[in-house]
Protein backbone atom coordinates (compact mmCIF):
# COMPACT_ATOMS: atom_id res chain seq x y z
CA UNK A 1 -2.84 71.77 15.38
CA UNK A 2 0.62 71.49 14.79
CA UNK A 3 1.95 70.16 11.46
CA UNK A 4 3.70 67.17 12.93
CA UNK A 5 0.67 66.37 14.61
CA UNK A 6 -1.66 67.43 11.89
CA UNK A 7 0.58 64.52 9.50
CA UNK A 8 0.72 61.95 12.47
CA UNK A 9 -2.89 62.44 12.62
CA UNK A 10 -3.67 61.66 8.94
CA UNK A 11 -1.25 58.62 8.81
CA UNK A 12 -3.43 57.13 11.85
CA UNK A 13 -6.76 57.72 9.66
CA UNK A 14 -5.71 55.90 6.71
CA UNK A 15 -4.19 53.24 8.36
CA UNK A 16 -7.82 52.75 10.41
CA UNK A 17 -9.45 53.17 7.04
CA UNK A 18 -6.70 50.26 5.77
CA UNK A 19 -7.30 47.90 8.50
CA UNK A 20 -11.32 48.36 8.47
CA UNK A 21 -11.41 47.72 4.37
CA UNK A 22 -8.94 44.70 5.11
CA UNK A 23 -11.32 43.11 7.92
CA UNK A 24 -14.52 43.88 5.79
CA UNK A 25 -13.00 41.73 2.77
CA UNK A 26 -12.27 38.91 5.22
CA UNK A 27 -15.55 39.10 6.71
CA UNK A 28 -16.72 38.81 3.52
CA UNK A 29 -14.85 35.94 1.77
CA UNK A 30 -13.91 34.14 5.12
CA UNK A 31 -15.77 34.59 8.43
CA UNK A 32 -13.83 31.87 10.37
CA UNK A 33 -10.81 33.98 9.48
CA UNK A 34 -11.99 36.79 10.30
CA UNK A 35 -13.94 35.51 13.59
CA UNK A 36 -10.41 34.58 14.86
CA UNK A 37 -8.55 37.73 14.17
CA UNK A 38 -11.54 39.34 16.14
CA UNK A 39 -10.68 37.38 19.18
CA UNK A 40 -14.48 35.70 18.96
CA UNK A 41 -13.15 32.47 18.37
CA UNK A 42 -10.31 30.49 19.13
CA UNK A 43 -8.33 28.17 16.16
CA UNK A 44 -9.52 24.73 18.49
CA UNK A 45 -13.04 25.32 18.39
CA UNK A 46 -15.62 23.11 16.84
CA UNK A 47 -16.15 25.71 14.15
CA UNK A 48 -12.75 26.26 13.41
CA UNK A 49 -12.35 22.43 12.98
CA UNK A 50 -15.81 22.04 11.12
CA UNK A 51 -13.90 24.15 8.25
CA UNK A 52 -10.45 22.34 8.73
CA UNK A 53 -9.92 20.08 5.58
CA UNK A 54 -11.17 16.86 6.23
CA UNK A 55 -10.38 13.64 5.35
CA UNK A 56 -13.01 12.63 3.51
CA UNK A 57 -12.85 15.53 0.98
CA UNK A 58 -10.29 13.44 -0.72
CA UNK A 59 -12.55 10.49 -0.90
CA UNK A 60 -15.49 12.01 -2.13
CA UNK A 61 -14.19 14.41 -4.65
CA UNK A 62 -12.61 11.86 -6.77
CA UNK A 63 -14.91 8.78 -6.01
CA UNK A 64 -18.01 11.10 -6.72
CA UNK A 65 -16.65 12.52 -10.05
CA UNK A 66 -16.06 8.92 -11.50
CA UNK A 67 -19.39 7.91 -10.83
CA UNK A 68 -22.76 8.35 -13.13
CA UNK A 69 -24.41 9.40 -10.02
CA UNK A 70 -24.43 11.35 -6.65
CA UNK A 71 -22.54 10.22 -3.66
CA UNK A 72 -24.16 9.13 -0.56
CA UNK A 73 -21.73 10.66 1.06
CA UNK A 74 -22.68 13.98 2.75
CA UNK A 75 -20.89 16.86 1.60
CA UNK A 76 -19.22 18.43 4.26
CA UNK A 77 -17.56 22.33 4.23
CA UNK A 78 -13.91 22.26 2.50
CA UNK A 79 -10.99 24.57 2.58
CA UNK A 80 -9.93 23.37 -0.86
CA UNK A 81 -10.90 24.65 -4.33
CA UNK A 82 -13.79 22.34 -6.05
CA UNK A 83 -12.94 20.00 -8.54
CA UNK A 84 -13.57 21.30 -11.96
CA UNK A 85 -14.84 19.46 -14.61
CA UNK A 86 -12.16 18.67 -16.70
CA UNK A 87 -9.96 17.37 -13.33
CA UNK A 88 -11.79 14.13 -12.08
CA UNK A 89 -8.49 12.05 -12.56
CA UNK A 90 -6.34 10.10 -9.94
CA UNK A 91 -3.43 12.42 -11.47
CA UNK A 92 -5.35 15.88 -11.11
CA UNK A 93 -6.44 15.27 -7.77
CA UNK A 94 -2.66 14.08 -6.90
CA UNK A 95 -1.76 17.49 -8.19
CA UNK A 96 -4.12 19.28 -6.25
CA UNK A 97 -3.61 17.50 -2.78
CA UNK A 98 0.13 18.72 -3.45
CA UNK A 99 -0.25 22.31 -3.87
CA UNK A 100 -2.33 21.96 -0.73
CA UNK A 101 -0.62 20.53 1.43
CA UNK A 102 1.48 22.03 4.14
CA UNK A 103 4.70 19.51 3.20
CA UNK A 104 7.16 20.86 0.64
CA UNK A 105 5.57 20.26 -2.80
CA UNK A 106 7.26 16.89 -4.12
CA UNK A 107 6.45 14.93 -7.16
CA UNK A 108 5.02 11.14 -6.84
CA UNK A 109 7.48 8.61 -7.52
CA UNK A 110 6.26 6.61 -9.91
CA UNK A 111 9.35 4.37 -10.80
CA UNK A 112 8.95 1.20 -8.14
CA UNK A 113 10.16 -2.42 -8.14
CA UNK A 114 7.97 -4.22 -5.33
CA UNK A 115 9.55 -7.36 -3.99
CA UNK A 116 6.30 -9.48 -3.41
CA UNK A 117 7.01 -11.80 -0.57
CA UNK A 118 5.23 -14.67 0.48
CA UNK A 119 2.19 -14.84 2.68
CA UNK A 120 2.61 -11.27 4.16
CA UNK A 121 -0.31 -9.41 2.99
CA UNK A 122 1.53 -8.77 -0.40
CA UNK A 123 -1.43 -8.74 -2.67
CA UNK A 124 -3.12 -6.60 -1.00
CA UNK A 125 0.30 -3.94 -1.36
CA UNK A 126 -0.17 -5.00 -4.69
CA UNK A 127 -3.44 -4.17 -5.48
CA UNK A 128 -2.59 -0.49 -4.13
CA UNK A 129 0.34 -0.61 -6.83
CA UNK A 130 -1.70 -1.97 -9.90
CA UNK A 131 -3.97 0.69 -8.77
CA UNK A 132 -1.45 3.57 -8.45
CA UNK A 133 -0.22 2.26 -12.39
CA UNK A 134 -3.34 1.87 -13.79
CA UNK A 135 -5.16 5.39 -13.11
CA UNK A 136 -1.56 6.71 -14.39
CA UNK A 137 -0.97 4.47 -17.45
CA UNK A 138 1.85 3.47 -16.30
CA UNK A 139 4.25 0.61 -17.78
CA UNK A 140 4.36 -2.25 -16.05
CA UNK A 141 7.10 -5.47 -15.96
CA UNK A 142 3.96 -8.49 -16.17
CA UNK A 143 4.80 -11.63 -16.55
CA UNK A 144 4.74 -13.15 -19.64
CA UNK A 145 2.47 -16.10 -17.87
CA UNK A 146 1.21 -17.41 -14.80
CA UNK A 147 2.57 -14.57 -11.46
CA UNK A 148 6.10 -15.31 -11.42
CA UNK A 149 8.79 -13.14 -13.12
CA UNK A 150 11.78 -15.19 -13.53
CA UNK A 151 13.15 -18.11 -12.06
CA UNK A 152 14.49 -18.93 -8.81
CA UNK A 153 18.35 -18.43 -9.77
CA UNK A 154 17.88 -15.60 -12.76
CA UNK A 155 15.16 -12.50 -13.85
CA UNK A 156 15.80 -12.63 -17.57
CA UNK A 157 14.64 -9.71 -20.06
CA UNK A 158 12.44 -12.72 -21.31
CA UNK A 159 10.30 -13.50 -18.33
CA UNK A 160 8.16 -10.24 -18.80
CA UNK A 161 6.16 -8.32 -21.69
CA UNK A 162 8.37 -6.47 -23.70
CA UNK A 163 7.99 -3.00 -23.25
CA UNK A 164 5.77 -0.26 -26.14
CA UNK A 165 8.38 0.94 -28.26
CA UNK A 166 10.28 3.62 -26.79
CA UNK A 167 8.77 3.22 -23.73
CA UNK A 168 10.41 2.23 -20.41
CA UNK A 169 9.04 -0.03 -17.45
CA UNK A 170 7.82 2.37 -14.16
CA UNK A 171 5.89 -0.55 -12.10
CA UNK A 172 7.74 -4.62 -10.95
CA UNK A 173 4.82 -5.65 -8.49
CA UNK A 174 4.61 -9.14 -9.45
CA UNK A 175 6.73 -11.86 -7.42
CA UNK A 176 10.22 -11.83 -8.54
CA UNK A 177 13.41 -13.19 -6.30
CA UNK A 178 15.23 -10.04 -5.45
CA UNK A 179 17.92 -10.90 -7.46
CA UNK A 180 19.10 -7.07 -7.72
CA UNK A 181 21.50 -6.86 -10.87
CA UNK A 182 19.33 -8.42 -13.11
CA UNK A 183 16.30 -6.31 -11.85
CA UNK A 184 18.36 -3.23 -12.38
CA UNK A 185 18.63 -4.11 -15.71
CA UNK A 186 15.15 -4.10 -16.41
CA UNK A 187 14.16 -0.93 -14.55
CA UNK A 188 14.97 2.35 -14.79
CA UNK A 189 18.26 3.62 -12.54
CA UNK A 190 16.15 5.75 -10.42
CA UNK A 191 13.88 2.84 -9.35
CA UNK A 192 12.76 2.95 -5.60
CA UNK A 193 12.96 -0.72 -4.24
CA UNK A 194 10.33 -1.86 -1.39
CA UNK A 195 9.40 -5.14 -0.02
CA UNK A 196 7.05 -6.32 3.02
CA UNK A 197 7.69 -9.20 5.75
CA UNK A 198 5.57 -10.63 8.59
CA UNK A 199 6.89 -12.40 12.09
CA UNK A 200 8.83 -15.63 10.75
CA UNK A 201 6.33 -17.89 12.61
CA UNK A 202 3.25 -16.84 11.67
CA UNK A 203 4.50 -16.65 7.98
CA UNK A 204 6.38 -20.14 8.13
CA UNK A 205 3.09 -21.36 9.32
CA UNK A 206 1.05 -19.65 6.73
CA UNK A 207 3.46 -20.73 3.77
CA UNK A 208 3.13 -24.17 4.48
CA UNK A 209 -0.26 -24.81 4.86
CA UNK A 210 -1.53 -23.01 2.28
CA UNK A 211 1.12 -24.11 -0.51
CA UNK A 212 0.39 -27.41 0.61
CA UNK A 213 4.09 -27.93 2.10
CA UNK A 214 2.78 -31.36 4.33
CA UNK A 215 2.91 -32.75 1.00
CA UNK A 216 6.70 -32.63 0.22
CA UNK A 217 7.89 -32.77 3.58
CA UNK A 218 5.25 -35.79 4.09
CA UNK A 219 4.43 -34.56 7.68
CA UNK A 220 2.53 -32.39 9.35
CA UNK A 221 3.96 -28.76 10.22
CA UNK A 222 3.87 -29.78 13.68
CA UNK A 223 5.83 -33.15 13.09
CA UNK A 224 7.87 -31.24 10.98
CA UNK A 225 8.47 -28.84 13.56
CA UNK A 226 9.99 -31.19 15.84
CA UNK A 227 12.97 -32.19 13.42
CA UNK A 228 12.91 -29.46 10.53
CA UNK A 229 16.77 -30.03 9.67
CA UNK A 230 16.02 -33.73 8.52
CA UNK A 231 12.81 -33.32 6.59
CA UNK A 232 14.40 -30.30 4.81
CA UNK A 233 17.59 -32.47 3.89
CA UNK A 234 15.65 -34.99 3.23
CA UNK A 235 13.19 -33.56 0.62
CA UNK A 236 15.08 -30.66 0.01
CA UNK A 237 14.71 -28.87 -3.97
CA UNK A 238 14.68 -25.70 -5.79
CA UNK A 239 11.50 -24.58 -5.34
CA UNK A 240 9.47 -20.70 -4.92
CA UNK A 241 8.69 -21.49 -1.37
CA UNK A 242 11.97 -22.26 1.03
CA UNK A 243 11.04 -24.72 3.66
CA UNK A 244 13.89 -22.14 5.54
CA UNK A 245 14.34 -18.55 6.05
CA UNK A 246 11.55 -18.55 2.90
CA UNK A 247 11.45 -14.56 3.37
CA UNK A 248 15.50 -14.21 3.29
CA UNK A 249 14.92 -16.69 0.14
CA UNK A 250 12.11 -14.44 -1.56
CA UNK A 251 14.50 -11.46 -0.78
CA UNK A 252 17.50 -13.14 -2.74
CA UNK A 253 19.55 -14.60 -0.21
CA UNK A 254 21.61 -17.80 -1.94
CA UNK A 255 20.00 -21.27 -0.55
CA UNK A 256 23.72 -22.12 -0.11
CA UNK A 257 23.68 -19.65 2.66
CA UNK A 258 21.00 -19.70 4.66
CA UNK A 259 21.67 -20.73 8.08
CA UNK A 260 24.20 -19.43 8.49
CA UNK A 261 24.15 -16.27 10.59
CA UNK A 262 26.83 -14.47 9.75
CA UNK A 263 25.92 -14.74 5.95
CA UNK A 264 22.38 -13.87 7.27
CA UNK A 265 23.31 -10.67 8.84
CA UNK A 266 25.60 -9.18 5.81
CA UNK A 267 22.85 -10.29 3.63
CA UNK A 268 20.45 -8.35 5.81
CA UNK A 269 22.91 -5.22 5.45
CA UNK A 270 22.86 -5.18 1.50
CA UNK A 271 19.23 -5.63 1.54
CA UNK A 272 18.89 -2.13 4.02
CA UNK A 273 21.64 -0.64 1.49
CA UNK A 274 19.19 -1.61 -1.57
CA UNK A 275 15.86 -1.18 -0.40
CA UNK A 276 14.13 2.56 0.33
CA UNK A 277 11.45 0.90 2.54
CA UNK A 278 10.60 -2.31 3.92
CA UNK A 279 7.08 -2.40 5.36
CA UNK A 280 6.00 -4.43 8.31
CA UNK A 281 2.84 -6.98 8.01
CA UNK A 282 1.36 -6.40 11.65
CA UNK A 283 2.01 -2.66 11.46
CA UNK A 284 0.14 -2.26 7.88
CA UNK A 285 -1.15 0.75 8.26
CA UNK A 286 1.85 2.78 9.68
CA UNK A 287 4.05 1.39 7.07
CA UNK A 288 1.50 2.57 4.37
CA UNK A 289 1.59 6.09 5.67
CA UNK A 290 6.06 5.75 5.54
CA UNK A 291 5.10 4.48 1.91
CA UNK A 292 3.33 7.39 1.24
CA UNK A 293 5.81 9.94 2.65
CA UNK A 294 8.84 7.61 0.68
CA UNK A 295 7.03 7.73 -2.72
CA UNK A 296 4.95 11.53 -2.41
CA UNK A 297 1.79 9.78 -2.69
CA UNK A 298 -1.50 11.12 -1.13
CA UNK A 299 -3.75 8.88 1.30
CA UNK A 300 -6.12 8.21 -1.90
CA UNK A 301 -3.48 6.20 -3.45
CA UNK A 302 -3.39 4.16 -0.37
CA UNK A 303 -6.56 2.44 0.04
CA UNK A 304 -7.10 -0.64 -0.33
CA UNK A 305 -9.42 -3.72 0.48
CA UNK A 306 -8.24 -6.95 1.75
CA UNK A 307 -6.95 -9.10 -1.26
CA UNK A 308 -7.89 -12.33 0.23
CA UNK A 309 -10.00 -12.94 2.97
CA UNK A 310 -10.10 -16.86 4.36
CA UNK A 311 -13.20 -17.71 5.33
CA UNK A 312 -15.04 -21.43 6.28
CA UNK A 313 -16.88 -23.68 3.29
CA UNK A 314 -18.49 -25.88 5.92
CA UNK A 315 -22.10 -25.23 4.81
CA UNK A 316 -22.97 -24.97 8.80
CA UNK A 317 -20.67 -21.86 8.97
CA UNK A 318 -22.55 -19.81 6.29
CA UNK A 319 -18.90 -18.61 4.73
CA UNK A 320 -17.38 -16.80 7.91
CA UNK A 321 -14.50 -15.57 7.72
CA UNK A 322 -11.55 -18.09 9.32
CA UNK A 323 -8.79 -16.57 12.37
CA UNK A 324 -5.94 -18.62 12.28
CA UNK A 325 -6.17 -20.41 16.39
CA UNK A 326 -3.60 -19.38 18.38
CA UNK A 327 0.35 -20.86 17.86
CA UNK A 328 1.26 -22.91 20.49
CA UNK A 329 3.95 -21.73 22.67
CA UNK A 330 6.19 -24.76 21.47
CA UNK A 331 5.51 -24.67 18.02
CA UNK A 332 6.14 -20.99 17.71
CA UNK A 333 9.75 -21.74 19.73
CA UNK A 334 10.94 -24.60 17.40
CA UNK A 335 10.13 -22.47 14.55
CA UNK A 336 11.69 -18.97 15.34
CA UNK A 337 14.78 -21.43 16.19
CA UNK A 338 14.44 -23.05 12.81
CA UNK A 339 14.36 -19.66 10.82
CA UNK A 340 16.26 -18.26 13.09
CA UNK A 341 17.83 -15.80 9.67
CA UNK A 342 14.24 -14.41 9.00
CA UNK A 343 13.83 -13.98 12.65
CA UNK A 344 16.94 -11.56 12.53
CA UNK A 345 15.59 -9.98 9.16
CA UNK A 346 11.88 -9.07 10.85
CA UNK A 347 14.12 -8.05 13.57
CA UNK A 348 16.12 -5.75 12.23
CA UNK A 349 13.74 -4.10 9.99
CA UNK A 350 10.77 -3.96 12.33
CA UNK A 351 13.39 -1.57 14.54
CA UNK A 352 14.08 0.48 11.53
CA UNK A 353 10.33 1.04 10.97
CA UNK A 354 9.94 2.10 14.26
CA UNK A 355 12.67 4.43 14.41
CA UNK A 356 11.04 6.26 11.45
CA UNK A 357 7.62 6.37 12.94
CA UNK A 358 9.32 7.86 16.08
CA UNK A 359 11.04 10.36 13.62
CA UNK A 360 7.58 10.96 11.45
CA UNK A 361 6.14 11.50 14.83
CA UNK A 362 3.92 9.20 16.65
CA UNK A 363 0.73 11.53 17.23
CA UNK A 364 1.28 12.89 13.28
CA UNK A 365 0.87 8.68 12.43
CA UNK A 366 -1.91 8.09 14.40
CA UNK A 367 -3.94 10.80 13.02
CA UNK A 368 -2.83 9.51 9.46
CA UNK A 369 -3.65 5.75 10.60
CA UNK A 370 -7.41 6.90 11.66
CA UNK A 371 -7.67 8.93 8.31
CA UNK A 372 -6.74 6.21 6.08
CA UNK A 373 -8.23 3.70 7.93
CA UNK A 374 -11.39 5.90 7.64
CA UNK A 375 -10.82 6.26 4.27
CA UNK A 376 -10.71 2.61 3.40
CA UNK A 377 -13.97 1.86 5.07
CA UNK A 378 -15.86 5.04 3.40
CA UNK A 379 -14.68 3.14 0.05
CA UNK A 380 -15.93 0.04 0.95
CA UNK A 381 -18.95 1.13 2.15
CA UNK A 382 -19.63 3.21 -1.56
CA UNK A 383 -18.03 0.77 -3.42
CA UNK A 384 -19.41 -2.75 -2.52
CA UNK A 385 -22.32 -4.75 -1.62
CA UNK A 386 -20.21 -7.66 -0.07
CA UNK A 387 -18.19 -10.51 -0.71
CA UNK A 388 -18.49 -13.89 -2.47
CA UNK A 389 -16.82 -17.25 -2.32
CA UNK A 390 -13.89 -16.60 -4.51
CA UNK A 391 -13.03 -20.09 -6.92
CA UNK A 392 -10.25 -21.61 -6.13
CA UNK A 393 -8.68 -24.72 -6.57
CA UNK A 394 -5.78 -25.81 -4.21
CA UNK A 395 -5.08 -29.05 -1.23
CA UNK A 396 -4.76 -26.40 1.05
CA UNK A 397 -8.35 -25.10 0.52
CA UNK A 398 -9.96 -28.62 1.42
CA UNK A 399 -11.94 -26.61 4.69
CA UNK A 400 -11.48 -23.00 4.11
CA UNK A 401 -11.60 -20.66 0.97
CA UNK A 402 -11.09 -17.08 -0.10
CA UNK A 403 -13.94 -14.55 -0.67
CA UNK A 404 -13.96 -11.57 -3.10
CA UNK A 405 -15.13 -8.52 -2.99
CA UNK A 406 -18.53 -7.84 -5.31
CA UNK A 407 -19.02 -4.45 -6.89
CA UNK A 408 -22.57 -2.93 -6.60
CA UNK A 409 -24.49 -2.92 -9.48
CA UNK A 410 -25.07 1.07 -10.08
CA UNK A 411 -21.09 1.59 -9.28
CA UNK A 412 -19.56 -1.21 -12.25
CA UNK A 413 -18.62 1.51 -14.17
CA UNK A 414 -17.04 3.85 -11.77
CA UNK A 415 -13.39 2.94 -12.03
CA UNK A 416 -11.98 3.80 -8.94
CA UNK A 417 -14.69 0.37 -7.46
CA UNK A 418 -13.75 -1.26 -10.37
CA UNK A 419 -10.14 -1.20 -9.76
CA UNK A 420 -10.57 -2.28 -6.06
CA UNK A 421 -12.72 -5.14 -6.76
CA UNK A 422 -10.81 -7.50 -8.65
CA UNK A 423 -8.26 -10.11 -6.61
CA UNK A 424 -4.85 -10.28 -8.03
CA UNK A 425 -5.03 -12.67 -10.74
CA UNK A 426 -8.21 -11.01 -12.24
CA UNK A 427 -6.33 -7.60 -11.67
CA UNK A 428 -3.02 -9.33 -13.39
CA UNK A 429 -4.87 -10.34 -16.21
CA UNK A 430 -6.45 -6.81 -16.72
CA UNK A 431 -2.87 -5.62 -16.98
CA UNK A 432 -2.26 -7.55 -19.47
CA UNK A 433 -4.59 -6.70 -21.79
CA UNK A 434 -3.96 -3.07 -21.17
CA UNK A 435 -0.61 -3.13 -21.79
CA UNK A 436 -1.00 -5.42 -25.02
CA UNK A 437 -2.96 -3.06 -26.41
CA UNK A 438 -0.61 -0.72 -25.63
CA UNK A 439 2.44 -2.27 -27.53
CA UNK A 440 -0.17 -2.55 -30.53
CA UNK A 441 -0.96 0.85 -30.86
CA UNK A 442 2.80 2.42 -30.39
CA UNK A 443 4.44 -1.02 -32.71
């Protein structure tokens, strides 16, 4: 044999011997891996996709390693490492899902002012913000009593719990007017501002039936309806709830101004200039999945139960829940022409939301949407045994109430259920006992 083939010969060997040693390790530590590189099975298969991480990995690692007990969820096959004992926090899992995940490693925001709007599925967003706060220890701007930070014309220092000593506020999720440069003042300059609105008729309608609005105005929304100008002249005041353009008023927007439409639409302007995301009531669950991607959360920090669920107190109706009856076509008319400003607001933003779905990509959010929405149900399902009539006392709640969510017994010490349980004023006052505690030990 000649040299040159003699050496071309021996380079061939050891590169045969290479590749055989590589595809025995594989075979070894990965046999899907391995199965595909070996042409036996293609990366859509059912095994292939049996291995893929799954969505409820996420779920039951955490959930199960803040409980006493096993899950009843089954375990399925996972692609990422095992939780060790030391990491069964909201904050090691966070890290975790990060170095996992195919997006550019990011860090989660964790400096947020949350305009709270009225009647728009805002405690709910809450709840996933108290959450988010709480598993961190996290600062939070409470107020000093009752839900409201502030007034309706100012957000003094005042109005919330001071701050631990040498410690700043992260978290504003209570209901504050967006009244931006006194907020600033309060939060750190690197805050991320984000608010949530609803269709103006369905949330005008809301608003004033269940703060009771029939009994400034003196009529019925339906009387009012008809001749909204005079009853609001008539019985106008400073008040939290705007009988006009009330989301446009929670957002900031002077009283002097509303109505008119010019004001309206450079108001709407400075509000896109200020705030990083405004999410969209009757497309929840997109806009949670833009929240996440905003704020480099992970789908755990996004689920949530419904904060307050309506439901019947007519003993014949054994507490089902209540669907608001359908808006009639005239009704709905004379009140997108009465707030015709937060018509333009829901307007505007509702295109902006879709125009980042379209650039998130539509079949990336719908897988998201089904895992989340998966998610949430998973939790429910571990987490509680049902709901209760919730005590409240209000005119509004004459024929209809809100239920709460009860804990199951063996899961009242697993935080993560604990956390989700509790409606907003049980959660608020939670908060504040943390955080009390918390000036104590660093005064």
């Amino acid at each position: 044999m000649k040299p040159g083939s003699l050496v071309k010969f021996q380079f061939l060997l050891l590169l045969g011997v290479f590749v055989a040693c590589v595809l025995g390790w594989m075979l070894s530590s990965n046999d899907i891996t391995a199965s595909m590189l070996l042409g036996k099975i293609t990366p859509d298969s059912s095994m292939w996709m049996a291995q893929r991480p799954h969505r409820n990995d996420l779920y039951r690692n955490v959930l199960q390693n803040q409980t006493d007990g096993p899950s009843s969820i089954e375990r399925r096959p996972s692609m990422r490492p095992p939780l060790r004992p030391e990491e069964t926090d909201a904050v090691s899992e966070e890290k975790r899902y990060t170095q996992n995940s195919s997006h550019t490693p990011c860090i989660p925001w964790q400096n947020i002012v949350y305009i709270k709007t009225h009647k728009t599925a805002s405690s709910t967003l809450q709840n996933i913000l108290y959450r988010f706060g709480d598993e961190r220890d996290l600062t939070f701007a409470l107020p000093v009593r009752d839900v409201y930070i502030g007034s309706i014309s100012k957000v003094p220092p005042s109005s919330v719990l001071p701050a631990p000593p040498g410690v700043a506020y992260n978290i504003l999720a209570n209901h504050a007017r967006f009244l931006y440069d006194d907020i600033k003042k309060l939060m750190p300059t690197n805050s991320k501002f984000v608010t949530i609105i609803r269709k103006s008729p369905t949330q005008f309608r809301s608003m004033y039936n269940y703060f009771v609005m029939q009994s400034i105005y003196k009529v019925s929304l339906e009387e009012f309806s008809r001749n909204p100008k005079f009853f609001y002249e008539r019985h106008r005041r400073k008040s939290r709830h705007n009988g006009r353009d009330p989301m446009l008023f929670d957002l900031g927007m002077d009283q002097s101004s509303i109505g008119d439409l010019h004001k309206t639409e450079q108001y709407i302007k400075f509000l896109d200039s200020k705030l990083s995301l405004v999410l969209i009531r009757e497309y929840f669950f997109e806009s949670l999945i833009l929240l996440k991607e905003e704020l480099c959360w992970d789908l755990r920090s996004l689920v949530h139960l419904s904060n307050k669920i309506r439901i019947s107190i007519d003993p014949t109706d054994s507490l089902q829940p209540v669907v608001d009856s359908e808006m009639s076509a005239g009704l709905e008319k004379r009140l997108t022409e009465w707030n015709a400003g937060d018509v333009m607001l829901y307007n505007y933003f509702n295109a902006t939301l879709w125009r980042k779905i379209e650039a998130y990509g539509r079949r990336k959010m719908d897988q998201e949407v089904a895992e989340l929405k998966d998610l949430c149900k998973q939790f429910e399902k571990e987490c509680m045994k049902g709901t209760k009539p919730r005590n409240i006392s209000r005119g509004s709640m004459k024929h209809t109430g809100l239920a709460e969510y009860v804990v199951k017994a063996d899961k009242r010490t697993n935080k993560t259920c604990q956390r989700l349980g509790p409606n907003s004023r049980e959660y608020l006052a939670n908060l504040r006992q943390k955080h009390t505690a918390m000036y104590h030990r660093k005064s």
